[in-house]
Protein backbone atom coordinates (compact mmCIF):
# COMPACT_ATOMS: atom_id res chain seq x y z
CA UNK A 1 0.00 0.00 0.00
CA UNK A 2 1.61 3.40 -1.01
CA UNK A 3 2.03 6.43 1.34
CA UNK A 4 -1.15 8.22 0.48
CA UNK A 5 -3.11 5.30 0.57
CA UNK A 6 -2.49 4.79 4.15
CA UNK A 7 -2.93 8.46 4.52
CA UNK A 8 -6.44 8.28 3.15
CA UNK A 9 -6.99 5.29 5.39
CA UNK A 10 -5.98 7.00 8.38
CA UNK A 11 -8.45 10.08 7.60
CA UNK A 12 -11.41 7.25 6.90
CA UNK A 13 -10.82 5.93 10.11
CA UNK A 14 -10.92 8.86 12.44
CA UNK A 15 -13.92 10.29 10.86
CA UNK A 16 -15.75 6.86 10.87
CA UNK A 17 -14.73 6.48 14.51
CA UNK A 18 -15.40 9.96 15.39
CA UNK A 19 -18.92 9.74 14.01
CA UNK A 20 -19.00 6.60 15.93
CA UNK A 21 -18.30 8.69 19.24
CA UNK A 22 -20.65 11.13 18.74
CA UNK A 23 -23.38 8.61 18.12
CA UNK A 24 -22.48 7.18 22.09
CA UNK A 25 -22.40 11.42 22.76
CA UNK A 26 -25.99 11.52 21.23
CA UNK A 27 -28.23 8.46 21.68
CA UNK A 28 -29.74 6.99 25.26
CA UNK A 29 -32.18 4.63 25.64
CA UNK A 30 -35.19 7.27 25.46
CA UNK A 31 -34.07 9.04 22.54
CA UNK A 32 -31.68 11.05 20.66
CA UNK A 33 -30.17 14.42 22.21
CA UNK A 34 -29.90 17.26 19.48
CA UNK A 35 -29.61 20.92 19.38
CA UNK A 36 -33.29 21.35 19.44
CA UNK A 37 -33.80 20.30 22.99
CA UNK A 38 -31.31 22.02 24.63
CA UNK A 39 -32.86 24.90 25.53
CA UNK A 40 -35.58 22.87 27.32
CA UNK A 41 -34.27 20.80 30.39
CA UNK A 42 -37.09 18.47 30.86
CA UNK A 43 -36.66 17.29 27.34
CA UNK A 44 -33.14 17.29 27.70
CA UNK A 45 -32.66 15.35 31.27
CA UNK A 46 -35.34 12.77 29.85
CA UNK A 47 -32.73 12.28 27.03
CA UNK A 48 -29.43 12.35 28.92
CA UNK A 49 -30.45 11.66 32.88
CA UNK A 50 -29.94 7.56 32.30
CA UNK A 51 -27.16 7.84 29.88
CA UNK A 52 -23.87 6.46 32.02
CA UNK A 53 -20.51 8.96 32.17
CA UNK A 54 -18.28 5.94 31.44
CA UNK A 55 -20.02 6.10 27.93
CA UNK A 56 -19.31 9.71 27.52
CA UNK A 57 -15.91 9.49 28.78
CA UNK A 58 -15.02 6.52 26.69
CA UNK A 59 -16.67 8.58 23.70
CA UNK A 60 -14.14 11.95 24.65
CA UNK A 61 -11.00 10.14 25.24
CA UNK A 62 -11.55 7.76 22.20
CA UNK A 63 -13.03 10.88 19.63
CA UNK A 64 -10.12 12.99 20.65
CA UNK A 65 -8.24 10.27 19.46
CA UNK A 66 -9.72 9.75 16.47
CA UNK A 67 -9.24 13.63 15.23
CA UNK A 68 -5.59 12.85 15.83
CA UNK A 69 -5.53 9.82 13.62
CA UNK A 70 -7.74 12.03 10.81
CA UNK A 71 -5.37 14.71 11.04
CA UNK A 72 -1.73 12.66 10.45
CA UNK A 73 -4.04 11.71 7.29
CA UNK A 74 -4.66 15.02 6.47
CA UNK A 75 -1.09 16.54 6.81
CA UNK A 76 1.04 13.27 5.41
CA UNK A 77 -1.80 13.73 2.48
CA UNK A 78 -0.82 17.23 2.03
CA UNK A 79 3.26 16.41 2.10
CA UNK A 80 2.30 14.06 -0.54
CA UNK A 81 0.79 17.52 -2.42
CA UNK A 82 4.63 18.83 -2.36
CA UNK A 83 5.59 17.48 -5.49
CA UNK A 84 2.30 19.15 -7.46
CA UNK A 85 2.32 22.40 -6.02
CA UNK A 86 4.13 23.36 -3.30
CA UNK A 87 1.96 26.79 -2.62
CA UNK A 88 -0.52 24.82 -1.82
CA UNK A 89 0.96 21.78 0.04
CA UNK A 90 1.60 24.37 2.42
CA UNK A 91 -1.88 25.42 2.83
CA UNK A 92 -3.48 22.23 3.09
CA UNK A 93 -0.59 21.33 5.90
CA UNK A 94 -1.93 24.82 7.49
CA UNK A 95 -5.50 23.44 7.10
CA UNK A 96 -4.55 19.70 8.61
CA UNK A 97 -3.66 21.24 11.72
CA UNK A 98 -6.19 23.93 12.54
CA UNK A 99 -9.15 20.61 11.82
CA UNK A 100 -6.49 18.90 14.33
CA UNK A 101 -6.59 21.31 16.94
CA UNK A 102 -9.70 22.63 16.78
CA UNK A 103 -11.12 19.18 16.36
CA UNK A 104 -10.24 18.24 19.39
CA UNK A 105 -10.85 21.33 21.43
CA UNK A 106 -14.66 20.80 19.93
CA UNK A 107 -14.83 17.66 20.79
CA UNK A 108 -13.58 17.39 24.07
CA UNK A 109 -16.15 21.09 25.28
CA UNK A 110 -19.31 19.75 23.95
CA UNK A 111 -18.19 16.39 25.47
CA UNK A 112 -17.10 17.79 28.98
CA UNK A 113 -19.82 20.22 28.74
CA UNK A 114 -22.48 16.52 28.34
CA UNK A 115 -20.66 15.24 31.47
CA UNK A 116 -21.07 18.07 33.59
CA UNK A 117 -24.44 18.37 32.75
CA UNK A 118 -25.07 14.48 33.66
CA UNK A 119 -22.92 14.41 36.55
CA UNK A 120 -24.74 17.57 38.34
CA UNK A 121 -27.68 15.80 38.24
CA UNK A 122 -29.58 17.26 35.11
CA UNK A 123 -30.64 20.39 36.42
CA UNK A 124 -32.07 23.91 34.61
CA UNK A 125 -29.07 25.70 36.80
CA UNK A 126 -26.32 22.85 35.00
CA UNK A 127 -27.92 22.95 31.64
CA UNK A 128 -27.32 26.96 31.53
CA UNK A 129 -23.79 26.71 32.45
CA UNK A 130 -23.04 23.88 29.78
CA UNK A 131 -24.73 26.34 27.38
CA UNK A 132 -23.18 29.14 28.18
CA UNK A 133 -19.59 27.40 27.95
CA UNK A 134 -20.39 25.92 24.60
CA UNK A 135 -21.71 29.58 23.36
CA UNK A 136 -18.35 30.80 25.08
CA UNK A 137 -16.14 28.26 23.11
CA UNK A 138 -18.16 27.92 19.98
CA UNK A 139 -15.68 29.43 17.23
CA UNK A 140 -13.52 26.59 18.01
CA UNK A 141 -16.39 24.47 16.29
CA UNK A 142 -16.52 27.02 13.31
CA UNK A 143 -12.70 27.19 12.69
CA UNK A 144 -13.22 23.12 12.43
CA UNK A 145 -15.77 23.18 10.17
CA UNK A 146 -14.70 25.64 7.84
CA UNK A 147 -10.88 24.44 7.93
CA UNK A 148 -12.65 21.34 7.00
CA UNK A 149 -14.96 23.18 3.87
CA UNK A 150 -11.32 24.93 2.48
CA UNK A 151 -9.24 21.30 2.77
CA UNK A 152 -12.34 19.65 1.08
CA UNK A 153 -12.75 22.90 -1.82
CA UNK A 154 -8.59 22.25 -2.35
CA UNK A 155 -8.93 19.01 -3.04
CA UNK A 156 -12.13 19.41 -5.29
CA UNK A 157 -9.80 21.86 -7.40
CA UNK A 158 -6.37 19.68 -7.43
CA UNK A 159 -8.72 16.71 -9.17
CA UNK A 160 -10.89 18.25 -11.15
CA UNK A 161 -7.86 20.62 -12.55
CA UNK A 162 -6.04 17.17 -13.51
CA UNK A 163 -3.46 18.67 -10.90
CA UNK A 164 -2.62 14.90 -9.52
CA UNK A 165 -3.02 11.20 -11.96
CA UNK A 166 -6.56 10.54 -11.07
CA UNK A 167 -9.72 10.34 -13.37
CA UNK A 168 -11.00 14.23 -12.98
CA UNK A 169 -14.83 12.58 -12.57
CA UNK A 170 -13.79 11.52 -9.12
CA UNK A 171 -13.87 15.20 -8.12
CA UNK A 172 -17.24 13.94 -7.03
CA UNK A 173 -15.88 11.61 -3.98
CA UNK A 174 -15.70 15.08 -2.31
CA UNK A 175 -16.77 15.78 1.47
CA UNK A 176 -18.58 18.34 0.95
CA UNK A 177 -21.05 16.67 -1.83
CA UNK A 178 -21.06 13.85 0.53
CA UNK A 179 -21.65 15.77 3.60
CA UNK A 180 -24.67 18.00 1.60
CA UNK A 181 -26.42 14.76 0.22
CA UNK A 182 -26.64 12.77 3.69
CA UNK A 183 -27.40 15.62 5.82
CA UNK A 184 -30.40 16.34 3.29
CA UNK A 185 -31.16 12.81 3.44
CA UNK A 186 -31.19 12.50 7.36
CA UNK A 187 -33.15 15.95 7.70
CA UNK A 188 -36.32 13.84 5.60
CA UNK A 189 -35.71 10.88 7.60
CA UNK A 190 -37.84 10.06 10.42
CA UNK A 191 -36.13 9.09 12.40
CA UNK A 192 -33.09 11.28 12.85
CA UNK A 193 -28.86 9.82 13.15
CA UNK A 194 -26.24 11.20 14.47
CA UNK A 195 -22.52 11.84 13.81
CA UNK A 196 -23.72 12.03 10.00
CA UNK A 197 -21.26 15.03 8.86
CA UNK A 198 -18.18 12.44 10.13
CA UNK A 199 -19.51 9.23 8.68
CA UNK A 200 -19.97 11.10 5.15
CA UNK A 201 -16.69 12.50 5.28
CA UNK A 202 -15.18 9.28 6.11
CA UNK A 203 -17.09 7.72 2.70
CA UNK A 204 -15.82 10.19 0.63
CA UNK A 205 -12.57 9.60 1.21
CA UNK A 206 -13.51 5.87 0.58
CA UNK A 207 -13.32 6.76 -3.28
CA UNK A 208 -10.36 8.43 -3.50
CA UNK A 209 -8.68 5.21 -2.00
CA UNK A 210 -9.96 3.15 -4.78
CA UNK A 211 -8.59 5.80 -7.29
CA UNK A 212 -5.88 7.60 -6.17
């Protein structure tokens, strides 16, 4: 298996198991906790009050993880860019980092913020402090996503250009395409998933294994 292969492989595998740890972050036995109940803490405590903190911990320390894993991927992918264009090697190194480090910080305050909540027994008082330190901490969660969009637009360009040997049709195994398409498809679904923006970035990257 060549070097970028296992590159690709290693971002598949953190996304896959990140969207894996946000599913144990997410679903309970009586339901599924998303952004649309947090404001209301009897909906929210019904969701989360029987959900166990080993889970969530397991889910922080093995997500956090996970970004790592995604993010050698990213920046040994984007070494591998050198030898097409250095200018912008360096910028998708640049990119590789900030999802890195901002990955994790994201992960690891919406995760700590889910424990705190449980672990103070589901109150109105705890749910208003975990708010208010997500609100606090959010731009680390839009640096992520966004470093994510610009690595993801990059890579669109360097294929569909015929800037690296692949088929310029595969421009279409593309994380943001794939991201788009499920989260349309799990907004008509009814019943809702979680972790779907990880599991479609980890399929995209699926077909540029097989091509690359």
């Amino acid at each position: 298996m060549t070097f970028v292969k296992v590159m690709i492989m290693l971002i598949f595998t953190g996304h896959i198991i990140c969207g894996i740890c946000n599913c144990l972050m997410s679903f309970s036995k009586t339901g599924l906790l998303d952004f649309s109940i947090t404001r209301d803490n009897y909906k929210m405590s019904y969701v989360l009050g029987g959900m166990p903190r080993g889970t969530i911990t397991t889910a922080l320390i093995l997500g956090s993880f996970a970004i790592l894993a995604s993010t050698a991927g990213y920046i040994g992918f984007s070494t591998w860019m050198l030898q097409y264009n250095p200018g912008l090697s360096r910028a998708m190194v640049n990119l590789g980092t900030a999802i890195g480090i901002f990955g994790v910080i994201q992960h690891v305050v919406f995760g700590s913020c889910e424990w705190f909540y449980i672990r103070s027994g589901c109150t109105e008082n705890a749910r208003k402090l975990a708010f208010d330190f997500c609100k606090r901490l959010i731009f680390a969660s839009i640096i992520y996503v966004l470093a994510l969009f610009a690595f993801s637009l990059i890579l669109f360009i360097v294929i569909v250009t015929g800037m690296i040997q692949m088929p310029r049709w595969t421009c279409i195994f593309n994380p943001i395409l794939f991201v788009t398409v499920l989260m349309l498809v799990n907004h008509f679904l009814p019943k809702k998933g979680a972790g779907i923006a990880q599991f479609a970035i980890g399929l995209a990257y699926v077909g540029l294994f097989l091509f690359i």
